[in-house]
Every structure is written in C-alpha cells, then in structure tokens.
Protein backbone atom coordinates (compact mmCIF):
# COMPACT_ATOMS: atom_id res chain seq x y z
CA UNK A 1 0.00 0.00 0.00
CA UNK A 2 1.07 3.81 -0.70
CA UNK A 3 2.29 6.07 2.19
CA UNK A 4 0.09 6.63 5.02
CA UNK A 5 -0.84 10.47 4.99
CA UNK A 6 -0.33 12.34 7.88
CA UNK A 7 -3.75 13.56 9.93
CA UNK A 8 -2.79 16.77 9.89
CA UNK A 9 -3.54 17.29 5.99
CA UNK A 10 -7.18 15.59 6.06
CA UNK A 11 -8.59 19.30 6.42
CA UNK A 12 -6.98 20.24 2.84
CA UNK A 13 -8.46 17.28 1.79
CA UNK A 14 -11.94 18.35 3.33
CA UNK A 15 -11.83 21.90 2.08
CA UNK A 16 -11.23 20.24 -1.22
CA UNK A 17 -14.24 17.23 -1.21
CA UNK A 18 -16.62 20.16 0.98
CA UNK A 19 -16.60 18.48 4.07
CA UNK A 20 -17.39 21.24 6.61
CA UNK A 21 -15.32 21.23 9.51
CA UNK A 22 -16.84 23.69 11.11
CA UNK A 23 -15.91 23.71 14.74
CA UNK A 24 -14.09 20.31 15.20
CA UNK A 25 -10.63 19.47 14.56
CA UNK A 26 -9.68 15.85 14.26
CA UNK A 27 -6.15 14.86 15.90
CA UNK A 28 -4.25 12.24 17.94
CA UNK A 29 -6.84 11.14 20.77
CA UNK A 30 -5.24 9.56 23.84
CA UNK A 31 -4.85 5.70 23.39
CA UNK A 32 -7.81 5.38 21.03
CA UNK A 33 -6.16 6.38 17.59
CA UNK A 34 -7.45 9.00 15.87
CA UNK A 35 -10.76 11.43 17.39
CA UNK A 36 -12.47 14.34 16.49
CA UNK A 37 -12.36 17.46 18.88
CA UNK A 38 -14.19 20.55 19.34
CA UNK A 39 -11.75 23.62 17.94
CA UNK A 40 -13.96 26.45 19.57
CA UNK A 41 -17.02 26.76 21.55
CA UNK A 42 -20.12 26.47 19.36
CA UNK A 43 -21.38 29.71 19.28
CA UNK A 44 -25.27 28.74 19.53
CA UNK A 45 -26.03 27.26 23.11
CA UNK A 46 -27.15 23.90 23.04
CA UNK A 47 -30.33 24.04 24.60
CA UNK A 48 -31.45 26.40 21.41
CA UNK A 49 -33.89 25.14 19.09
CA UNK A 50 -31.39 25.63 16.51
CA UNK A 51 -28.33 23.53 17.30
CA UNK A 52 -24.98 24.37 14.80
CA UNK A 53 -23.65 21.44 12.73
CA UNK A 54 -20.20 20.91 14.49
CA UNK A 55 -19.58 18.65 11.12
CA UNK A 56 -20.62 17.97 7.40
CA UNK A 57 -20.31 15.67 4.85
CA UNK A 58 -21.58 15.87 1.36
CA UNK A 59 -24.30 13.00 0.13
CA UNK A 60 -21.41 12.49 -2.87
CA UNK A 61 -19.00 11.30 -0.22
CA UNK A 62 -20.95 8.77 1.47
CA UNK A 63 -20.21 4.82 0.84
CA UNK A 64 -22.92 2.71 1.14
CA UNK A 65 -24.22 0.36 -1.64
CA UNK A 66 -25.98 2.84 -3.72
CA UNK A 67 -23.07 4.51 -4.48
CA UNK A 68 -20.91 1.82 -5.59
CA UNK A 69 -23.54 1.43 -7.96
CA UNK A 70 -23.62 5.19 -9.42
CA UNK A 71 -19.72 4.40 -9.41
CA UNK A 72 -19.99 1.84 -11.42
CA UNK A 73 -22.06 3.64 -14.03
CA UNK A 74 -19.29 5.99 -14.17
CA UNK A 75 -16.42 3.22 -14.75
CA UNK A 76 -17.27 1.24 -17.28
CA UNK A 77 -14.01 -1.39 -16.12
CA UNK A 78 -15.07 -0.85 -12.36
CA UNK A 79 -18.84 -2.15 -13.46
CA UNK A 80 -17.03 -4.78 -15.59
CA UNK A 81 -15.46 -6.09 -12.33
CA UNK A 82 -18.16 -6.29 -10.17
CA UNK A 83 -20.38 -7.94 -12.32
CA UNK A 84 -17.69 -10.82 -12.58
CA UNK A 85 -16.86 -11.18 -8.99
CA UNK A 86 -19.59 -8.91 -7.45
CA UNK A 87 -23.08 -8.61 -6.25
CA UNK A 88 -23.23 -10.93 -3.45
CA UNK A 89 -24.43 -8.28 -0.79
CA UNK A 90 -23.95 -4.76 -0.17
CA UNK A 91 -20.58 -5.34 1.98
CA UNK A 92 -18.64 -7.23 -0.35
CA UNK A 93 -19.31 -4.85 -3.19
CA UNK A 94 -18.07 -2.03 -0.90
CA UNK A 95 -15.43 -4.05 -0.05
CA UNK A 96 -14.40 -4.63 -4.24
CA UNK A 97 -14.68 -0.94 -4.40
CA UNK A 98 -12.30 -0.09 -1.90
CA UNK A 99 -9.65 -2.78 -2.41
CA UNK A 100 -9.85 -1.28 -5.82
CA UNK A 101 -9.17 2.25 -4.24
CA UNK A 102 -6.62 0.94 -2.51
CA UNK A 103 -4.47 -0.33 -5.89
CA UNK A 104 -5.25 3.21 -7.24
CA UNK A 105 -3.50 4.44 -3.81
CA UNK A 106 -0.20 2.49 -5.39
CA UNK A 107 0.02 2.22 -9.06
CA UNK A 108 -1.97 5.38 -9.94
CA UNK A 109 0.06 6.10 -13.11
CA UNK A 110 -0.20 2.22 -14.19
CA UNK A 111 -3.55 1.36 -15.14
CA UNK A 112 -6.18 1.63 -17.31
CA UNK A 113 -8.54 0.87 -15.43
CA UNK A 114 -10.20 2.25 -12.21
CA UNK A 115 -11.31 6.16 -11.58
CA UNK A 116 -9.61 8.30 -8.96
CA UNK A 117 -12.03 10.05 -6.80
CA UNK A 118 -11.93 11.11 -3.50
CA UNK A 119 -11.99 8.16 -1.52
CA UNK A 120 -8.68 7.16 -3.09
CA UNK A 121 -6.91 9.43 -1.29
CA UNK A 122 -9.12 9.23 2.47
CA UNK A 123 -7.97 5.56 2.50
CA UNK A 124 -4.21 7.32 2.77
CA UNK A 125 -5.55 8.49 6.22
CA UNK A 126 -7.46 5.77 7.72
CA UNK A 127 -5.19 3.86 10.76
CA UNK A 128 -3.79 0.47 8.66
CA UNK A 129 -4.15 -1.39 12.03
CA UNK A 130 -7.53 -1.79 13.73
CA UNK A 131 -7.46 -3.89 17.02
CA UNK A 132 -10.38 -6.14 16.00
CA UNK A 133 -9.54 -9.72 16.57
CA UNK A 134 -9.28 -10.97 12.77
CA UNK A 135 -6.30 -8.05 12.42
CA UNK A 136 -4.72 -10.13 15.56
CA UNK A 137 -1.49 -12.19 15.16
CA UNK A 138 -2.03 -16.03 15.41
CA UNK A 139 -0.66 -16.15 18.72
CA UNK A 140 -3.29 -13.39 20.01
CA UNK A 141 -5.87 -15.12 18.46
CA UNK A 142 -5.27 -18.15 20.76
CA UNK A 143 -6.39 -15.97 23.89
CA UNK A 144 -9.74 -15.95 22.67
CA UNK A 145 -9.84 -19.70 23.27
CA UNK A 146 -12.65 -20.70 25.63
CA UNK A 147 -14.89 -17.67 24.44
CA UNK A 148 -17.77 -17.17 22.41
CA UNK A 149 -15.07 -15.26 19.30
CA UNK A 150 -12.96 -18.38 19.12
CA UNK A 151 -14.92 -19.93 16.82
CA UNK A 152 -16.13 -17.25 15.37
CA UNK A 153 -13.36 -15.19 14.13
CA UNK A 154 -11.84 -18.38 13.11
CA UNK A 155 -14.91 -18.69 11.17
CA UNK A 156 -14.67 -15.05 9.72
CA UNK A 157 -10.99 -15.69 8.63
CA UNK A 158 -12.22 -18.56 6.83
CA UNK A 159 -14.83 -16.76 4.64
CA UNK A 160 -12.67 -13.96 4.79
CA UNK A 161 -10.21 -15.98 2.54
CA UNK A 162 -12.75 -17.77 0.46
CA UNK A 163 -13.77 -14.78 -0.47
CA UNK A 164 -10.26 -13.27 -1.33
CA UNK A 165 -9.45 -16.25 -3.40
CA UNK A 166 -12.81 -15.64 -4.90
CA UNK A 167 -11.93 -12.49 -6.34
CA UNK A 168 -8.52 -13.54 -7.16
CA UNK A 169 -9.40 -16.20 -9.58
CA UNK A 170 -11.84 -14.63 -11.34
CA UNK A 171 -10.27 -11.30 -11.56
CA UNK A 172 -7.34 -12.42 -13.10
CA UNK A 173 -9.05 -13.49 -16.06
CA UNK A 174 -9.61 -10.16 -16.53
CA UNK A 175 -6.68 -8.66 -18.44
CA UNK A 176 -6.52 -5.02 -17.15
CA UNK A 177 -8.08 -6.16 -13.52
CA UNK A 178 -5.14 -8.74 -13.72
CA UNK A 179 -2.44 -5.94 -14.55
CA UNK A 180 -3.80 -3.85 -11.58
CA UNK A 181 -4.26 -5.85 -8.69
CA UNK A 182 -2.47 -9.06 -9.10
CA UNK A 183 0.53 -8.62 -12.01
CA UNK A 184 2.73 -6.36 -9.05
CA UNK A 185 0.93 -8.12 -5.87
CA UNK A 186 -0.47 -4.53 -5.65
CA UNK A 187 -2.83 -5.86 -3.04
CA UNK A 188 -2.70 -9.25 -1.20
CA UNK A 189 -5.52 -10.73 1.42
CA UNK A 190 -3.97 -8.71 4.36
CA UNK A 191 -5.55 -5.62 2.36
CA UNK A 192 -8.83 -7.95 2.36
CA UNK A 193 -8.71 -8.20 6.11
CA UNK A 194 -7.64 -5.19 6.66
CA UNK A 195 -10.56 -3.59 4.53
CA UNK A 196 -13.45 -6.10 6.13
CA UNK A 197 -12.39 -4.35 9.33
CA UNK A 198 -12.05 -0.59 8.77
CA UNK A 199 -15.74 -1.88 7.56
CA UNK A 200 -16.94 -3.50 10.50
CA UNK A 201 -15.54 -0.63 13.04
CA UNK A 202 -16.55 2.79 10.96
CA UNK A 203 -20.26 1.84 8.99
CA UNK A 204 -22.76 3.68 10.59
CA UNK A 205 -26.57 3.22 10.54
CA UNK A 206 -27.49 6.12 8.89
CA UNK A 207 -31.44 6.72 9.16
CA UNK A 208 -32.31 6.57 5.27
CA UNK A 209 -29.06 5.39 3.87
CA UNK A 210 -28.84 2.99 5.89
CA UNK A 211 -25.57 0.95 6.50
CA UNK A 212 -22.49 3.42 5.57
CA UNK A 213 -19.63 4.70 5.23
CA UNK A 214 -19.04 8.49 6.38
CA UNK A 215 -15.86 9.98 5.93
CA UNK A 216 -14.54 11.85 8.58
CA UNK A 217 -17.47 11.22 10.94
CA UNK A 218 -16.15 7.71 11.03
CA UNK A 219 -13.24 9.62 12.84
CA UNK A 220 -15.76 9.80 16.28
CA UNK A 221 -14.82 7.69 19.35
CA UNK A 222 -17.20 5.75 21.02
CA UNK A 223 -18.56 6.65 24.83
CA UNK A 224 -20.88 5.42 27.47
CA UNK A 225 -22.12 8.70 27.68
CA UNK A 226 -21.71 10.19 24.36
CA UNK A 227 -21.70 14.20 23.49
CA UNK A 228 -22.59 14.32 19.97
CA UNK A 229 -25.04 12.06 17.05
CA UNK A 230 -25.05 12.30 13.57
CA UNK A 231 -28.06 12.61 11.06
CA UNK A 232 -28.87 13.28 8.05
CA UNK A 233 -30.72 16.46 6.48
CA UNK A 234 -32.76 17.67 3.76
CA UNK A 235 -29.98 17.30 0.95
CA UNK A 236 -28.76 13.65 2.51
CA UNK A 237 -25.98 15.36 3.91
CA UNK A 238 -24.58 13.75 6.90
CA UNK A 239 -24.36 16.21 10.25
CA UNK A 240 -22.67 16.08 13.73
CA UNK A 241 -24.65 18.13 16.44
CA UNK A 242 -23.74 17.71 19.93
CA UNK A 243 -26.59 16.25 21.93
CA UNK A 244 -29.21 18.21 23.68
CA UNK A 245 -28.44 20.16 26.77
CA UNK A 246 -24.24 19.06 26.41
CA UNK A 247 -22.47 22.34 25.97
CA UNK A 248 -19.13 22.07 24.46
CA UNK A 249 -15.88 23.79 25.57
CA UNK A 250 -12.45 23.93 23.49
CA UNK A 251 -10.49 21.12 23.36
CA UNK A 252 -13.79 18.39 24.33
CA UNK A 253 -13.29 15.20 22.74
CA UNK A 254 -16.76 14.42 20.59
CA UNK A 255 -18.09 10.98 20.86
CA UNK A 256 -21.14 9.33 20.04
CA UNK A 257 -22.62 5.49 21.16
CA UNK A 258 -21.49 2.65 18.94
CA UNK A 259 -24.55 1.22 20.37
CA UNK A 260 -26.58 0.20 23.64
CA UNK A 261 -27.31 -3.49 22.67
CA UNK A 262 -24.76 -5.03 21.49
CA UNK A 263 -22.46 -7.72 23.75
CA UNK A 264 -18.94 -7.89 24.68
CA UNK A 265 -17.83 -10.11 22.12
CA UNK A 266 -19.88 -7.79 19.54
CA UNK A 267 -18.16 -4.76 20.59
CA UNK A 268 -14.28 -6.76 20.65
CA UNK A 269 -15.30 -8.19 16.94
CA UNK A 270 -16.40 -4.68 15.30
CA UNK A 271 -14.38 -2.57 17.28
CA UNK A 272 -11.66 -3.81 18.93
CA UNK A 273 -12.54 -2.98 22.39
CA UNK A 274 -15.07 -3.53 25.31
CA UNK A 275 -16.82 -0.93 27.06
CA UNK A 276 -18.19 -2.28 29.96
CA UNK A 277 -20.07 0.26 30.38
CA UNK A 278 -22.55 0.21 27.63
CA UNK A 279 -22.75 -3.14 27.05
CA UNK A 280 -25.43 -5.97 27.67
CA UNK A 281 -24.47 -9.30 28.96
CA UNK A 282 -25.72 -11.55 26.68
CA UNK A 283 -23.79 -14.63 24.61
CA UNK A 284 -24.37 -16.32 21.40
CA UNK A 285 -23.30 -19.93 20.70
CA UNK A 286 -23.18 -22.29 18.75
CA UNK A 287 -25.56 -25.82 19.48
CA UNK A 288 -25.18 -28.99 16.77
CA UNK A 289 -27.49 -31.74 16.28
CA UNK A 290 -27.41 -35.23 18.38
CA UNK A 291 -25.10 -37.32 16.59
CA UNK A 292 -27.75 -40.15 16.48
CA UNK A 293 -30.72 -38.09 15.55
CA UNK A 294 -31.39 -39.48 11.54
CA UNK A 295 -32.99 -36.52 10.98
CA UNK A 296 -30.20 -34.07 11.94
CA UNK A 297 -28.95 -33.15 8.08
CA UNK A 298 -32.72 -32.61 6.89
CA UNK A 299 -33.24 -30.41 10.75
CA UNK A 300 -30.19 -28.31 9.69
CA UNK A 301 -31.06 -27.85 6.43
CA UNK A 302 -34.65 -26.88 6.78
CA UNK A 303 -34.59 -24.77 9.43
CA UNK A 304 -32.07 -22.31 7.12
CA UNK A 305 -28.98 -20.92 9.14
CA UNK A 306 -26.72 -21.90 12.09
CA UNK A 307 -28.27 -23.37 15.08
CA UNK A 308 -27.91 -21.06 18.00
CA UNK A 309 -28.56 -20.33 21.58
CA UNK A 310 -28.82 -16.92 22.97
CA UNK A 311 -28.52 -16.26 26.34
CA UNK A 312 -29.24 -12.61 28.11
CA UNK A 313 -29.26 -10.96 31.20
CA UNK A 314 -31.96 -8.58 31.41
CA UNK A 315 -31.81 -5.22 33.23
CA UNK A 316 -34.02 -7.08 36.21
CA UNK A 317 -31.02 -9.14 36.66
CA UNK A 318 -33.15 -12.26 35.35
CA UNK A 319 -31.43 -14.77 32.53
CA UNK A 320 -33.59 -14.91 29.22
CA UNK A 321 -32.58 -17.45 26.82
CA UNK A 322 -33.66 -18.45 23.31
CA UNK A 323 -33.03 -21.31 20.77
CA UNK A 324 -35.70 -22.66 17.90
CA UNK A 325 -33.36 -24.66 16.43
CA UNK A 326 -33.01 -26.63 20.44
CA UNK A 327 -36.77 -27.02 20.31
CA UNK A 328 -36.94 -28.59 16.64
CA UNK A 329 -33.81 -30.82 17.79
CA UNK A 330 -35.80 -32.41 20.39
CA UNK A 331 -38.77 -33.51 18.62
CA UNK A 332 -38.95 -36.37 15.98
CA UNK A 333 -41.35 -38.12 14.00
CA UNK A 334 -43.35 -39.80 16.68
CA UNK A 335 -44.31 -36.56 17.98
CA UNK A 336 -45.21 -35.31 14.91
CA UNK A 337 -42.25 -33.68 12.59
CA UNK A 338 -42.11 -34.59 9.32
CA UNK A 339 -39.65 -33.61 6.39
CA UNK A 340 -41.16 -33.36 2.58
CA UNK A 341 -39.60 -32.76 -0.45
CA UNK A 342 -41.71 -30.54 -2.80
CA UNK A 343 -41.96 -29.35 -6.38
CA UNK A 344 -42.06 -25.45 -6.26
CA UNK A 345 -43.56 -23.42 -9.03
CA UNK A 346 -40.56 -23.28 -11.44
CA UNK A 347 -39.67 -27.28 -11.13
CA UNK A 348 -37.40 -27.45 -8.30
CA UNK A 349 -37.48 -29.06 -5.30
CA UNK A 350 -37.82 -27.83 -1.55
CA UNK A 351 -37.58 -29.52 1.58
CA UNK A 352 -40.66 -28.47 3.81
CA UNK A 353 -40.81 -28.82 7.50
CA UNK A 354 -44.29 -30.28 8.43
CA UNK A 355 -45.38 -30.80 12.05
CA UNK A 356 -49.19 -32.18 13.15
CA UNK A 357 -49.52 -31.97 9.03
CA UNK A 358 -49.00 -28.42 9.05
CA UNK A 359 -46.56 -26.98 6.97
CA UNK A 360 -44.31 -24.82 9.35
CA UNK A 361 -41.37 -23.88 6.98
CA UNK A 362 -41.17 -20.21 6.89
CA UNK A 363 -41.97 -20.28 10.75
CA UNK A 364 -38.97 -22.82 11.62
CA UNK A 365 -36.43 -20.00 13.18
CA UNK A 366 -39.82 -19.55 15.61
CA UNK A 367 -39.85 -23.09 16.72
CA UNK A 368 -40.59 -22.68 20.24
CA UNK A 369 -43.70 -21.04 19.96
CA UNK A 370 -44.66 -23.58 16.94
CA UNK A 371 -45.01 -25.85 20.18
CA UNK A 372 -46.73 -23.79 23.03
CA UNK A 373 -49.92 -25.70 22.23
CA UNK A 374 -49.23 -28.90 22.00
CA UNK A 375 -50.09 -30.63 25.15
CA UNK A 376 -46.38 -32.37 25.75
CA UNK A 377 -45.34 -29.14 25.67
CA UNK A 378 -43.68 -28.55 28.68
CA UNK A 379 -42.25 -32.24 28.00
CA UNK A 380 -40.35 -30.50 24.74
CA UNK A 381 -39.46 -27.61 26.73
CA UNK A 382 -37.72 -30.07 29.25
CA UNK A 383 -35.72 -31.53 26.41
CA UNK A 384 -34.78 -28.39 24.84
CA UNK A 385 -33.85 -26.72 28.61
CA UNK A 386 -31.38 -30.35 28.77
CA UNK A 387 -29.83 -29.76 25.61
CA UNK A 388 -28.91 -26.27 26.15
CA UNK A 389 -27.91 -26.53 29.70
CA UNK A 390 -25.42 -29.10 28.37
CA UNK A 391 -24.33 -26.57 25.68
CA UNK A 392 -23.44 -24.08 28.08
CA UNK A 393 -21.62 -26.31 30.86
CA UNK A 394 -19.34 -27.39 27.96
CA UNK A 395 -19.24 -23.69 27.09
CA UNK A 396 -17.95 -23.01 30.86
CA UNK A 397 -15.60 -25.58 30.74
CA UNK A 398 -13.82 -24.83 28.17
CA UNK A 399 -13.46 -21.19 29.14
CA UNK A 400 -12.74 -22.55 32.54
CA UNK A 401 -9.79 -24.42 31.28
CA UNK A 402 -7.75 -21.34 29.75
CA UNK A 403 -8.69 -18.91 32.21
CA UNK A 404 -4.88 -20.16 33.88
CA UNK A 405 -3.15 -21.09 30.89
CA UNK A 406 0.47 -19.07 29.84
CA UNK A 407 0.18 -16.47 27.76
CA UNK A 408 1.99 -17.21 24.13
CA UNK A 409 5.23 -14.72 23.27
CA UNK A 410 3.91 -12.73 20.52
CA UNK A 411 1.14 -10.94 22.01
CA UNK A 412 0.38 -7.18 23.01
CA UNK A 413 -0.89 -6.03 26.45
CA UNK A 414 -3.90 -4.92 24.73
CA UNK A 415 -5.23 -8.21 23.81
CA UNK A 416 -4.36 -10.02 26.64
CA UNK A 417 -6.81 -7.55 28.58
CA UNK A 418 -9.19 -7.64 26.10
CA UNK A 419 -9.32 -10.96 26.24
CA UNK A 420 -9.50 -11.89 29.71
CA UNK A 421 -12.38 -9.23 30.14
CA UNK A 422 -14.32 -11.25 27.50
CA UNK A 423 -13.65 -14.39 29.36
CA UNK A 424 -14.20 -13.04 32.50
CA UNK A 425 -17.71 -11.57 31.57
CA UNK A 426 -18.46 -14.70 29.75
CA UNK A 427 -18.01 -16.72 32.59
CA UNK A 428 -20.11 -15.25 34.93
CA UNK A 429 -23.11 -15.25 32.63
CA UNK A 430 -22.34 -18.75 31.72
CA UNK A 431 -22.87 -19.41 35.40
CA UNK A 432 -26.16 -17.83 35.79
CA UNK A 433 -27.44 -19.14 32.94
CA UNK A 434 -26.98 -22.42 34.13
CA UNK A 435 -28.06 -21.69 37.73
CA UNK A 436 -31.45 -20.70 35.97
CA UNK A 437 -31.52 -23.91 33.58
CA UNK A 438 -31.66 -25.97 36.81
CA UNK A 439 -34.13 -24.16 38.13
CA UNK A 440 -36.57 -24.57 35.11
CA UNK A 441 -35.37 -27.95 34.61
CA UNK A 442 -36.56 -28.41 38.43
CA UNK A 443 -39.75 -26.89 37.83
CA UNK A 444 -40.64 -28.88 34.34
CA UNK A 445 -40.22 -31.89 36.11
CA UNK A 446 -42.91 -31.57 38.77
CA UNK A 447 -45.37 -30.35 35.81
CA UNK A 448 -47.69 -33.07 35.52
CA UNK A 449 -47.97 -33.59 31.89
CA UNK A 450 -43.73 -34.88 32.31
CA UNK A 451 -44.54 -36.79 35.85
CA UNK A 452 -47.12 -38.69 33.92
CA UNK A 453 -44.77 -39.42 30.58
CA UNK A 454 -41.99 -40.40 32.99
CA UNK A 455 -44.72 -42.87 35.01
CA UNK A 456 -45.59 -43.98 31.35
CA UNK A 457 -41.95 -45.01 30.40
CA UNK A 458 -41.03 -46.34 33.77
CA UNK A 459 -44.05 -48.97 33.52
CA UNK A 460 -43.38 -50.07 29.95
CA UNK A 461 -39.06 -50.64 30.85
CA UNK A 462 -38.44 -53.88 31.08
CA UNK A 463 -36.16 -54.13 34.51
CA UNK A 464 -36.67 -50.33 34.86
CA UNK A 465 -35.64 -48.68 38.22
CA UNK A 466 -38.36 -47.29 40.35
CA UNK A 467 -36.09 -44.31 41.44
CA UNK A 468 -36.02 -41.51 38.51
CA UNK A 469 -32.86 -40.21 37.36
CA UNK A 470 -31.34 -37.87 35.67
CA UNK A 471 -30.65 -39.99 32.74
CA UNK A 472 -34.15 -40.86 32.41
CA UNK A 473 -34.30 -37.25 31.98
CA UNK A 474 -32.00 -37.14 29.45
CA UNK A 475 -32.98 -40.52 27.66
CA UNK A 476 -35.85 -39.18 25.97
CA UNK A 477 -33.78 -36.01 24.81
C-alpha cells in the first residue's frame, strides 16, 4: 500500500471534497487512535432550538451500496469487475470498491482501469491497524480460546479468505483487472482483512441510507455517555450536532454510542474494544445436532442458518434465553415432525418442515412457539432446557480451562486484557445461565404432563428402576 498520509492534511483534503469542519478538529486522541475534537465553543447554546452542525459531509462522499452502484455507471471497467466477482451483498461490493481504491492508492500512473475520486486518497488516512480480533497475530488469536469469538473469528478468517481467493481467480481473467491488482501483488488478502475491518468498526446506521460509510465522521470515538449524534438532512448530507443540553468547551473530545445493545464479544469483533459500560451481557453460541438423531442433516437444512442459543441478562437481573433450532432438535417423528420434499412453481425441489400436518417452513427460526400448544409441551421444553444446559456447561468448561493457561510470546498487552475481560464476563453469565436452567429444569419436572410421561416409560421398561434419574431425563432427549 502507498504512504500513510499524515492527519494533519485531512482538512486540505476536506476543504477540497466540501466536508465542513466547522468547529471540530480531528487529531491524535489519547490511546484510542485517531478522534475528532471541538476547535472552539459552538457559538449557539445547546439548549437552542437551533443547534450548529459541528460537522458535514456531502451526500457524494458517502459509501454505502448505492453509491458503488452510481460508481460503477461511471467506470465502465469498475462495473465490468463487479459484475464478474460482485453482487453478493452490499458489503462485499463495498469491499471490491475499496480494495480497488486501494491499488489506485499504489500504481496510480499504471492502469487503465479504475477512476480516482476522493476516496482514493481518504484511504491514505485511515489507521492500517484496527485492534479487531481478525487483524490479531495467530498467537493473540489463541487468547480468545474458551470464548464465544474463538470460533467465530476463526470462522470469519475462513470466509474472509474464500472470499479473497474468490476475487482472485476470477479477476485475473480479466486482463486489465489482472495488470492492476495481481501482475505487481499490488494488493494481497492482508488488504482484504484489513478492509473487512475498517468496515466493521466505521459503517454507521445512517437513518435513510442505511448501513455506511461516512468519511470523517467515522473519525468519532465511542462513549458510554456520548456528546454528539449524527443525522442526516434535507440534501442527505450527513451532520454532527452535539446532543441536547451538552455544551461544548475547546479542546472536548466528541463521541457518540457505537450502540446500547450489542455484547462484549460484539463490541471486541467490530471494534476492537469492550466498554463495559454500555454493554449488555448476553452470549451467542453455537448448538449442533445429536449425533444419532437421523434426521439431523434434513433439521439443519430446513430450518435455514446456524443453530444457535442466545442467552441474556436482562436489566431485572433475570437470565432470558432463546433457541428454535433446540426445540426442533428435540422432537422427531413420533411426535409429529415430518420432512417433505416438494416441487415449487418453477420445477425445483424444496424440503418443507411439516409438524401435526402443518406446513411450518417459513416459521422454523420460531420453533418454540410452533409448540406452546401442543399438550407435551412442557415435556419439549424439558428436552430443549437439557440440551442447552449441556451446551453451556461445555461452554464453561472450556473457558474454565484457559482462564490459567500461559500467555503465548507474541502478544500485546492490549489483547491479553481484552481478552480476559471477554472471558471473564463470559463466565459469569455462563454461570447464571446455568443456575437458571436448573431451576426450570426443576420446575418442568414436577409439571404433571412430564410426571405422567416419565410414570408412562417407567411402567413399559423392562427391569426399569423405580427411582427416577437424571438420565431418564436425558434418555428421551
């Protein structure tokens, strides 16, 4: 990649692409990279109707997928590109657009191909490493064993070079695409990674452009308590304004919320960081089908993405947790599930999830409340509160067995902490969550409908104990 640009010359660059910088300067910010400060005391208090825009960005500038599109009509070899290796979602054509950028960036005088524009040169200024996990050496990666991100930025670095390769092969059928990018190695798949996560920590959820890219703004540090929000106006410009009734002196760092609802691990994958402070305490992890079940593949299959369990702590202090695909694992055919294949409308073939004869398909990732009415239902619920109890206590284990284990060599003080917070926070809702899983799992048992299936099975057991256990609990699971 070309020289990194200082920070310093971004505001030429502004005054140039009519970003207004208006009362905010953006600098060095104490351990957290770059961060956009207030220059001078807004002159309009903040409690007046008419707040002043501390910052503004042109609609022109802003990257979402609608302008990789209008982009594309402009480059004929750009639009060429994508629709070889393109249109797969909105990210990944952003994504194309800016690893493209960043080959102008290097051989500008050596293609044919490509237009410069102004997000050429803003790439120059953006921070080449970002402390998200997949940016991590291989030896920081393995503190994350134990935790919810092991597997899943090991499953992100996985797609991340499927995707690379992806682009690579095609691509390079491409004469001038060829020349550009892969003829000089003018980018490789650290640029890929590197790209997916300037992505992940600056898009912003812009209220009618939805997921973007805002130069500049994407400068803004996150806080607990934030001073300032963006918008957008009239004209789709994008606007900083400091938040009602914060008044701003010289030299204030400006931050906004990267969000109220998202988890630790959430915050560590996007961002690089966790603010305990304005996080929730909730987990997501992965749950597989039993290893005997025959109807595992068709279960996976049908019900249409990863099986999951999510586990929260609510602001009451109580543990919520949720998992369809738990509820469909523990029924079968003799309660009533049934897998067809169909013929659809333009002669293919579907596989249709059917239970009591009704065709439940499009209502499999609500699986739970498929079964509130049947009248085993608190028997299902005891199966599916089993299997995820299980899933967590091997969830706790494994965290529990690294929580002591020597750091490797190559690793930065940063992401050992990081780490061990996760970990740490993990734990402790791991715990709870199981705490309240026995406590169900208590309670399901005394319901009737399960005291009376559990009399039913104990009669018809050929040498069958008369004392229940719990792997007559767990039989029937």
């Amino acid at each position: 990649m070309s020289e990194q640009l200082p920070i310093e010359d971004l505001p030429i660059w502004a005054r140039f692409n009519n970003v207004g910088l208006l009362d905010v300067k953006i600098t060095e910010s104490d351990g957290k990279g770059y961060g956009v400060v207030c220059q001078k005391k807004p002159s309009t208090h903040q409690d007046a109707i008419d707040k002043p825009i501390l910052l503004s960005v042109p609609r022109a500038l802003v990257l979402n997928h609608d302008a990789v599109r209008e982009y594309a009509k402009e480059d004929r070899g750009f639009k060429q590109l994508l629709d070889a290796v393109g249109h797969r979602s909105a990210r990944t054509d952003i994504l194309l657009f800016l690893l493209v950028q960043t080959a102008l960036t290097s051989r500008p005088q050596h293609t044919s191909v490509g237009i410069i524009n102004p997000w050429t040169n803003y790439l120059r200024f953006l921070p080449r490493n970002v402390p998200v996990p997949t940016l991590w050496n291989g030896d920081e990666r393995l503190l994350l064993r134990g935790t919810s991100l092991d597997v899943a930025v090991n499953a992100k670095m996985t797609a991340l070079v499927a995707e690379f390769d992806a682009i690579q092969s095609t691509s390079s059928t491409i004469p001038c695409w060829n020349e550009l990018l892969w003829e000089h190695r003018t980018v490789s798949l650290r640029n890929w990674i590197q790209l997916d996560a300037l992505y992940r920590s600056r898009c912003l959820e812009l209220p009618r452009s939805g997921e973007s890219m805002v130069p500049c703004i994407d400068m803004i540090n996150h806080s607990a308590n934030p001073t300032a929000y963006y918008d957008e106006d009239d004209q789709d410009e994008v606007i900083l304004l400091a938040r009602p009734g914060v008044n701003l002196d010289e030299g204030q760092e400006m931050t906004i919320s990267y969000g109220k609802s998202k988890s630790a691990a959430e915050m560590l994958f996007s961002y690089g960081f966790i603010d305990q402070a304005s996080t929730i305490e909730s987990l997501v992890l992965p749950i597989d089908p039993f290893d005997d079940d025959p109807l595992a593949k068709a279960k996976r299959v049908g019900f249409g993405e990863a099986p999951r369990v999510y586990l929260e702590r609510d602001d009451s202090g109580s543990i919520i947790w949720k998992s369809p695909f738990a509820h469909l694992m523990c029924v079968n055919e003799e309660d009533g599930l049934e897998f067809r294949i169909l013929q659809d409308t333009y002669g293919g073939q579907q596989l249709r999830i059917f239970w009591q004869d009704d065709d439940v398909t499009d209502r499999a990732k609500d699986f739970e409340s498929i079964l509130e009415g049947h009248p085993l239902h608190a028997l299902f619920r005891l199966r599916a509160v089993i299997v995820v109890q299980e899933c967590l206590q091997t969830q706790l284990e494994q965290a529990r067995s690294y929580e002591n284990v020597s750091e490797p060599g190559d690793v930065r003080p940063e992401c050992v902490a990081a780490a061990q917070t996760l970990r740490t926070m993990e734990v402790r809702l791991l715990e709870s969550g199981i705490e309240a899983l026995e406590k169900e799992r208590a309670s399901l048992l005394e319901d009737e409908t399960v005291v009376a299936y559990l009399g039913s099975m104990k009669t018809t057991e050929e040498g069958g104990d008369d004392q229940e256990t719990d792997e007559d609990t767990e039989d029937f699971s």
